[in-house]
C-alpha atoms as a PDB file:
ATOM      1  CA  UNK A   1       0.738 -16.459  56.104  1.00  0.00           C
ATOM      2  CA  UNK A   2       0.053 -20.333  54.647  1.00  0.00           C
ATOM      3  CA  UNK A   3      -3.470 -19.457  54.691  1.00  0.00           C
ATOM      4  CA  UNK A   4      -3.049 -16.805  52.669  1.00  0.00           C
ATOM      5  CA  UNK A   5      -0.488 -18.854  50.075  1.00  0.00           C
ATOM      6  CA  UNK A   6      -3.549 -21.754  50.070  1.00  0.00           C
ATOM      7  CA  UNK A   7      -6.196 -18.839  49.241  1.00  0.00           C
ATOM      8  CA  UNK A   8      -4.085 -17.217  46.404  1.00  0.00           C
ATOM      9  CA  UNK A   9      -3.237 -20.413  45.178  1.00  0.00           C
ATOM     10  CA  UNK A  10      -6.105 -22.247  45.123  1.00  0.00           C
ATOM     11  CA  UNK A  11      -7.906 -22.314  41.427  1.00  0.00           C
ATOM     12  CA  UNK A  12     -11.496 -22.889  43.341  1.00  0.00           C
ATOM     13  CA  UNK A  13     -11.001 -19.024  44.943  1.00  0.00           C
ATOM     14  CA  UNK A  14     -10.612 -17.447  41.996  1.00  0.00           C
ATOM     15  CA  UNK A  15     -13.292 -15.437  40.669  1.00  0.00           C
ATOM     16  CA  UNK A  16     -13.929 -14.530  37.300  1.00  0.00           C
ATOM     17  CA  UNK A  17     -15.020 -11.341  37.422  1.00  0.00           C
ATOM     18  CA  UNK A  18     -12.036 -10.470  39.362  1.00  0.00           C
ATOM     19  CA  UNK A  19      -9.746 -10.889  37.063  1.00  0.00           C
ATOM     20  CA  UNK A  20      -6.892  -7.710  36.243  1.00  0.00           C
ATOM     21  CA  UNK A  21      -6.992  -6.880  32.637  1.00  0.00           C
ATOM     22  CA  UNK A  22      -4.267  -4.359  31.554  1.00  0.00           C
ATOM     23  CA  UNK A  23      -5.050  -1.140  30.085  1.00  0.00           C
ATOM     24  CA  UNK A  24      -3.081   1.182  28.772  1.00  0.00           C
ATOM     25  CA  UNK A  25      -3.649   4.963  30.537  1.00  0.00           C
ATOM     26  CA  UNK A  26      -1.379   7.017  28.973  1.00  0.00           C
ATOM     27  CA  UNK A  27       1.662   7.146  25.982  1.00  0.00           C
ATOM     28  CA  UNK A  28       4.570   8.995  26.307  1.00  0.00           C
ATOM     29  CA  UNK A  29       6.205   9.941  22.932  1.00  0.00           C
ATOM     30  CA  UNK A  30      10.163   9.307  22.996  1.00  0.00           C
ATOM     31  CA  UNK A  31      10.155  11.029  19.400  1.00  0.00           C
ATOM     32  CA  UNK A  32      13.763  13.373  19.418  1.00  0.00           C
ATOM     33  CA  UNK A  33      13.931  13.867  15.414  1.00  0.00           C
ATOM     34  CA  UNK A  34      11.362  15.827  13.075  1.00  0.00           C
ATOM     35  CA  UNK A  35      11.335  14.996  10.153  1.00  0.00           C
ATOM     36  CA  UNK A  36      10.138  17.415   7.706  1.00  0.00           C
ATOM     37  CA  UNK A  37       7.875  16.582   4.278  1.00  0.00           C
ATOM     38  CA  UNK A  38       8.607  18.630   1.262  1.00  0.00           C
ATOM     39  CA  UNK A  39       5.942  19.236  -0.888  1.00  0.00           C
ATOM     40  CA  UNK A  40       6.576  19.703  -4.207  1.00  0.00           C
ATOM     41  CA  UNK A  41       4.700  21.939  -6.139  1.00  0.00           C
ATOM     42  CA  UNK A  42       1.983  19.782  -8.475  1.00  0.00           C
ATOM     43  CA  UNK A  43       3.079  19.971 -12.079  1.00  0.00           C
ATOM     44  CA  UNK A  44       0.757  18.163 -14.138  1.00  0.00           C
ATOM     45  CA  UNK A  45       3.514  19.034 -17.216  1.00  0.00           C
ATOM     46  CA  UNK A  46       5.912  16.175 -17.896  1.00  0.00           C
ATOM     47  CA  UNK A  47       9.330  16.721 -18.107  1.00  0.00           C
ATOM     48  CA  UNK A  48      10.826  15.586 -21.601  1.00  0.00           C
ATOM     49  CA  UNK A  49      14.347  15.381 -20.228  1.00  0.00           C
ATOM     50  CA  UNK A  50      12.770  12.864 -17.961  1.00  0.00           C
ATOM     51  CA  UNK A  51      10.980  11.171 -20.568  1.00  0.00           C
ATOM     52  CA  UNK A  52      14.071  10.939 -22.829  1.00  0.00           C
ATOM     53  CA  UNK A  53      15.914   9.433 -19.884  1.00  0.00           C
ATOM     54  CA  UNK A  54      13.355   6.796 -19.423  1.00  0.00           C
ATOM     55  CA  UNK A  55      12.638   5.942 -23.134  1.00  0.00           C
ATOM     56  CA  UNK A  56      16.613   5.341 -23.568  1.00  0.00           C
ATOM     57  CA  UNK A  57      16.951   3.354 -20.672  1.00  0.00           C
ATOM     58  CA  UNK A  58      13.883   0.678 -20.607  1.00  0.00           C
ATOM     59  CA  UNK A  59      13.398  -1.907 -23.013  1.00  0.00           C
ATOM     60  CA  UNK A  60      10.712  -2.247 -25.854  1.00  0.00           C
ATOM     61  CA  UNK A  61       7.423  -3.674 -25.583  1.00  0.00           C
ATOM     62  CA  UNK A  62       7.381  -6.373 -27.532  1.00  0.00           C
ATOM     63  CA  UNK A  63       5.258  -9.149 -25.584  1.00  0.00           C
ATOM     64  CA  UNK A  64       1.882  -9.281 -23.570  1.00  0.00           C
ATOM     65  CA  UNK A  65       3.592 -10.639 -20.309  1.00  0.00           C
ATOM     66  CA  UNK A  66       5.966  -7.534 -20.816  1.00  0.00           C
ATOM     67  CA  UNK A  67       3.057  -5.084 -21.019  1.00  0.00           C
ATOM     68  CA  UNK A  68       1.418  -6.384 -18.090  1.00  0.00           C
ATOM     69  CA  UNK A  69       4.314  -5.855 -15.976  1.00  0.00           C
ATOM     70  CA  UNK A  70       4.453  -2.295 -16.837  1.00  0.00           C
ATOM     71  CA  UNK A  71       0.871  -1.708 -16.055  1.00  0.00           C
ATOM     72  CA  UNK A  72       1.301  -3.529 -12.592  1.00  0.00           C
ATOM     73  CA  UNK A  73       3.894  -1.045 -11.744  1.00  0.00           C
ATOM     74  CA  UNK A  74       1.860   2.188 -12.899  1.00  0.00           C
ATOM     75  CA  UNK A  75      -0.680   0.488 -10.902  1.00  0.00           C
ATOM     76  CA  UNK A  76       0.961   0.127  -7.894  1.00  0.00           C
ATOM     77  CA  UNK A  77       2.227   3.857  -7.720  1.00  0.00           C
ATOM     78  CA  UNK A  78      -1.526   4.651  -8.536  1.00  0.00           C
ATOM     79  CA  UNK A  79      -2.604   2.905  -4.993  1.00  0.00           C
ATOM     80  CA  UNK A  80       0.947   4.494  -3.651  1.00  0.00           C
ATOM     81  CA  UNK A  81      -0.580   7.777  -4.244  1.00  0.00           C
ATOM     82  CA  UNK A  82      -4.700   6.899  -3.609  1.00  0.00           C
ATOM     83  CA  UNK A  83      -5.162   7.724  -7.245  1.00  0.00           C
ATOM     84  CA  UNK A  84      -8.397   6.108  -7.877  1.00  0.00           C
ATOM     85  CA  UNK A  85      -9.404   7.372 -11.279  1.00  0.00           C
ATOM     86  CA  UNK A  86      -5.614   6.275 -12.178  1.00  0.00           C
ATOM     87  CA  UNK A  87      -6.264   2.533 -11.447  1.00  0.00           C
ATOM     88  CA  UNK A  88      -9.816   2.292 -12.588  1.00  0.00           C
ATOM     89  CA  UNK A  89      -8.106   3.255 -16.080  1.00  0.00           C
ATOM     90  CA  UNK A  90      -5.316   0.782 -15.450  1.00  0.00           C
ATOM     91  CA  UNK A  91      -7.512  -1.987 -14.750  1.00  0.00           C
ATOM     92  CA  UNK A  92      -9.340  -1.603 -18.076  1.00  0.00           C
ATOM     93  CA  UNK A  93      -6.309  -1.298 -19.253  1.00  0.00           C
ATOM     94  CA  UNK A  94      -5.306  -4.735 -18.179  1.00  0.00           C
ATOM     95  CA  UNK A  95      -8.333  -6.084 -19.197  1.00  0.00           C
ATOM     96  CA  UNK A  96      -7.764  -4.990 -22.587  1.00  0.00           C
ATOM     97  CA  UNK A  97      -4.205  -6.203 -22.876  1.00  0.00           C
ATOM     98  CA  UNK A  98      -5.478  -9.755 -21.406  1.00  0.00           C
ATOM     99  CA  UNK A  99      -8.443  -9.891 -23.680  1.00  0.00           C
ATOM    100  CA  UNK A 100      -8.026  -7.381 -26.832  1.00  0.00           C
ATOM    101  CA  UNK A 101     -11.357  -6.506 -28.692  1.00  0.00           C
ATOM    102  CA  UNK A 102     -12.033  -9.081 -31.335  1.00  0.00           C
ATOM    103  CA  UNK A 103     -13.281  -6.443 -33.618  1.00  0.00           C
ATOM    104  CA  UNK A 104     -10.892  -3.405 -35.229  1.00  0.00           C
ATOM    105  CA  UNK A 105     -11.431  -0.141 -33.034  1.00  0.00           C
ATOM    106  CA  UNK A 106      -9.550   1.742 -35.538  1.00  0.00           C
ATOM    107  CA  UNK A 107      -7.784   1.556 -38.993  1.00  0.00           C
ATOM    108  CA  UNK A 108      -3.867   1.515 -39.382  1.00  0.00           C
END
């Protein structure tokens, strides 16, 4: 039995290529509660009751720091929802609140 405890315990003995590596053979799933998605039908249409609701409740825009926060957020639900056209156009968007055209696009 000591011979065995000096063997198993000895650093010189061990081998390398012997070594046990764990691996993982098969997953059990403990899940007890579905949850089910609803999908809401895709309305491109925008409700107006919903946009009165948010004009009355958010503040103006009345500086560049202030816009930029509201893009950030419309840009984060665009990555929320993989919306890639979205945040192309919000990027520019950025850009163009960050550094306005020097030049007049258009005439007031």
């Amino acid at each position: 039995m000591r011979s065995l405890e000096r063997e198993t315990s000895s650093k010189e003995n061990l081998d390398q290529s012997s070594q046990l590596f764990p691996i993982i053979v098969a997953v059990k799933s403990q899940a007890t509660t579905v949850v089910k998605e609803e999908n809401e039908p895709s309305n491109d249409e925008v409700d107006p009751a919903v946009v009165a609701t948010l004009q009355n409740s958010l503040k103006s825009i009345d500086s560049k720091n202030m816009a930029l926060a509201y893009v950030k957020v419309l840009q984060e639900y665009a990555m929320m929802s993989d919306n890639f056209r979205a945040i192309g156009l919000l990027t520019e968007v950025e850009k163009s609140v960050v550094n306005p055209p020097q030049n007049e696009d258009f005439d007031l």
